[in-house]
Protein backbone atom coordinates (compact mmCIF):
# COMPACT_ATOMS: atom_id res chain seq x y z
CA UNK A 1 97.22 81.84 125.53
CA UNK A 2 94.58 80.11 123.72
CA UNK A 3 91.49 81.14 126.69
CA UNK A 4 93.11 84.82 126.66
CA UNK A 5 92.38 84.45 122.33
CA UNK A 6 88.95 83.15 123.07
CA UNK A 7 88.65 86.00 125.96
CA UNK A 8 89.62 88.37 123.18
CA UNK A 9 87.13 86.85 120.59
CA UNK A 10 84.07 86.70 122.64
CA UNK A 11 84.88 90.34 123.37
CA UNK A 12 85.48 91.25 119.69
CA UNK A 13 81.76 89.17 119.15
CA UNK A 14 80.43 92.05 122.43
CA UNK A 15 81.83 94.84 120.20
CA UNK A 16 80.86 93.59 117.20
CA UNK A 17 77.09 93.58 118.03
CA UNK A 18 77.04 96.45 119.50
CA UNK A 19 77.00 98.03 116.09
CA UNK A 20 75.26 96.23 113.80
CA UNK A 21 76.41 95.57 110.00
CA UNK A 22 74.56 97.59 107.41
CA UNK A 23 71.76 96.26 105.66
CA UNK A 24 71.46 92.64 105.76
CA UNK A 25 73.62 92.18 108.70
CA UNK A 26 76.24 90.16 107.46
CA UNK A 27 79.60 90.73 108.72
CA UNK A 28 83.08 89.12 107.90
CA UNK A 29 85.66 88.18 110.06
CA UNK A 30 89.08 88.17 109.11
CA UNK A 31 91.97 87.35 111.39
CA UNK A 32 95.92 86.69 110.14
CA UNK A 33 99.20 87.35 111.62
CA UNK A 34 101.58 90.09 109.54
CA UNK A 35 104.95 90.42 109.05
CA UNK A 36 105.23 94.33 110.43
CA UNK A 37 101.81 96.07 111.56
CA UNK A 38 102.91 98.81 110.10
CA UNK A 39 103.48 98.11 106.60
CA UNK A 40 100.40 96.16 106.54
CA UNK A 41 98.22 98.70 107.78
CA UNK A 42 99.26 100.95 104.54
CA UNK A 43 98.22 98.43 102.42
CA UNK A 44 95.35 98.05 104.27
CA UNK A 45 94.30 101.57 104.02
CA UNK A 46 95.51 102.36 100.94
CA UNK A 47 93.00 99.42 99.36
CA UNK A 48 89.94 101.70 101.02
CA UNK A 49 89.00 102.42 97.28
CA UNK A 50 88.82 98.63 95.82
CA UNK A 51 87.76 97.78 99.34
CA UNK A 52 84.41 99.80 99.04
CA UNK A 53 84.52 98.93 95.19
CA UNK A 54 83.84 94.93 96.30
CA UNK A 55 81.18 96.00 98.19
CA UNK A 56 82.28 97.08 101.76
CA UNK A 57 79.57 99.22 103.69
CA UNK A 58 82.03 99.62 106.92
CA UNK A 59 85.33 98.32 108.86
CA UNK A 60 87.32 98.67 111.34
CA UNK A 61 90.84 96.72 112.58
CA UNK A 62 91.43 95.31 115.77
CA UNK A 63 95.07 94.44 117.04
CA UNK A 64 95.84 91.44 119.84
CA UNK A 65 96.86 93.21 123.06
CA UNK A 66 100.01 89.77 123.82
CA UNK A 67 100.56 90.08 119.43
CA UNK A 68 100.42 93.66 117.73
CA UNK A 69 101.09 91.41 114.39
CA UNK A 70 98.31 89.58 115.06
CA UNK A 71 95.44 91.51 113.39
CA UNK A 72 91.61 90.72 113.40
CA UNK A 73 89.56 93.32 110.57
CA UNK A 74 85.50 93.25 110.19
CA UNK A 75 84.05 94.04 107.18
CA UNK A 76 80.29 94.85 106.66
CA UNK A 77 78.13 93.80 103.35
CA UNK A 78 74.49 93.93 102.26
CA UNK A 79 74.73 90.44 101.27
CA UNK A 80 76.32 87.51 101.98
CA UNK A 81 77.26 87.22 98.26
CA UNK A 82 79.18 90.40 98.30
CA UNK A 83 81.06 89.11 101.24
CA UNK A 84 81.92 85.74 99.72
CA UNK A 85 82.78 87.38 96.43
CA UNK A 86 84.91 89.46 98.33
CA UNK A 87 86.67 87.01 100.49
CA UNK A 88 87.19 85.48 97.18
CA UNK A 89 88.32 88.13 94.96
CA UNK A 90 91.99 88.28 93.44
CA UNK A 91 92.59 92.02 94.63
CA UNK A 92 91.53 91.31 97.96
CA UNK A 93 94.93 88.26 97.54
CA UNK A 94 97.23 90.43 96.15
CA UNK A 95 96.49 92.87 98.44
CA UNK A 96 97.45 90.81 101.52
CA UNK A 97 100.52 89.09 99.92
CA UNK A 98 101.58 92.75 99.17
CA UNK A 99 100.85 93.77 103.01
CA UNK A 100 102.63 90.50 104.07
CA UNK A 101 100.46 88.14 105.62
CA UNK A 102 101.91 85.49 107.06
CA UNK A 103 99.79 82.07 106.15
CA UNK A 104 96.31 81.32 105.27
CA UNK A 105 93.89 83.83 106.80
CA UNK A 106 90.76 82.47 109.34
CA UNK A 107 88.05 83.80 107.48
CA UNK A 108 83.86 83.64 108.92
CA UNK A 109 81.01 85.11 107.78
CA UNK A 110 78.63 86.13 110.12
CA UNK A 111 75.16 87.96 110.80
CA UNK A 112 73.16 89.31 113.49
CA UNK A 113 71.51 87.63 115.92
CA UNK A 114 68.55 88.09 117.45
């Protein structure tokens, strides 16, 4: 299980740089397990507003193909302050515990390489 994960997450890092992050480059990572896909995903969507309002250029949400509650999003900033500040922010909490993730999320940032 965990070389099928790090299968999944080198493949997730192929995808992911095949469309670079806006700006600066820096893209988070955020992967959690949820209670029911489904209920998370309109929470998910309906925080698009407050989302772009914390400074979110682009997304997208990626599913594990053995775990359908096991959900890995990328968000794109033009700075690496906007992404912390993000990562930090209460909405961005409340919006989770309200979707029903399960645990602490794994949270990186990242940016382009070259």
């Amino acid at each position: 299980m965990r070389s099928l994960f790090l299968v999944g997450l080198f493949l997730l890092s192929l995808a992911a740089s095949a469309q670079p992050a806006a700006a600066a480059g820096v893209r988070l990572f955020v992967r959690h397990e949820v209670n029911d896909y489904a209920a998370w995903r309109k929470v998910y969507n309906d925080f698009d507003k407050t989302r772009r309002k914390l400074g979110v250029t682009a997304q997208a949400v990626y599913r594990s193909t053995d775990n359908p509650n096991d959900v890995t999003v990328t968000h794109d900033f033009k700075s690496l302050d906007k992404a912390k500040a993000f990562a930090t922010s209460s909405e961005l909490k409340s919006a989770m515990e309200k979707a029903g993730v399960k645990g602490a999320p794994q949270i990186w940032f990242t940016t382009t390489a070259k």
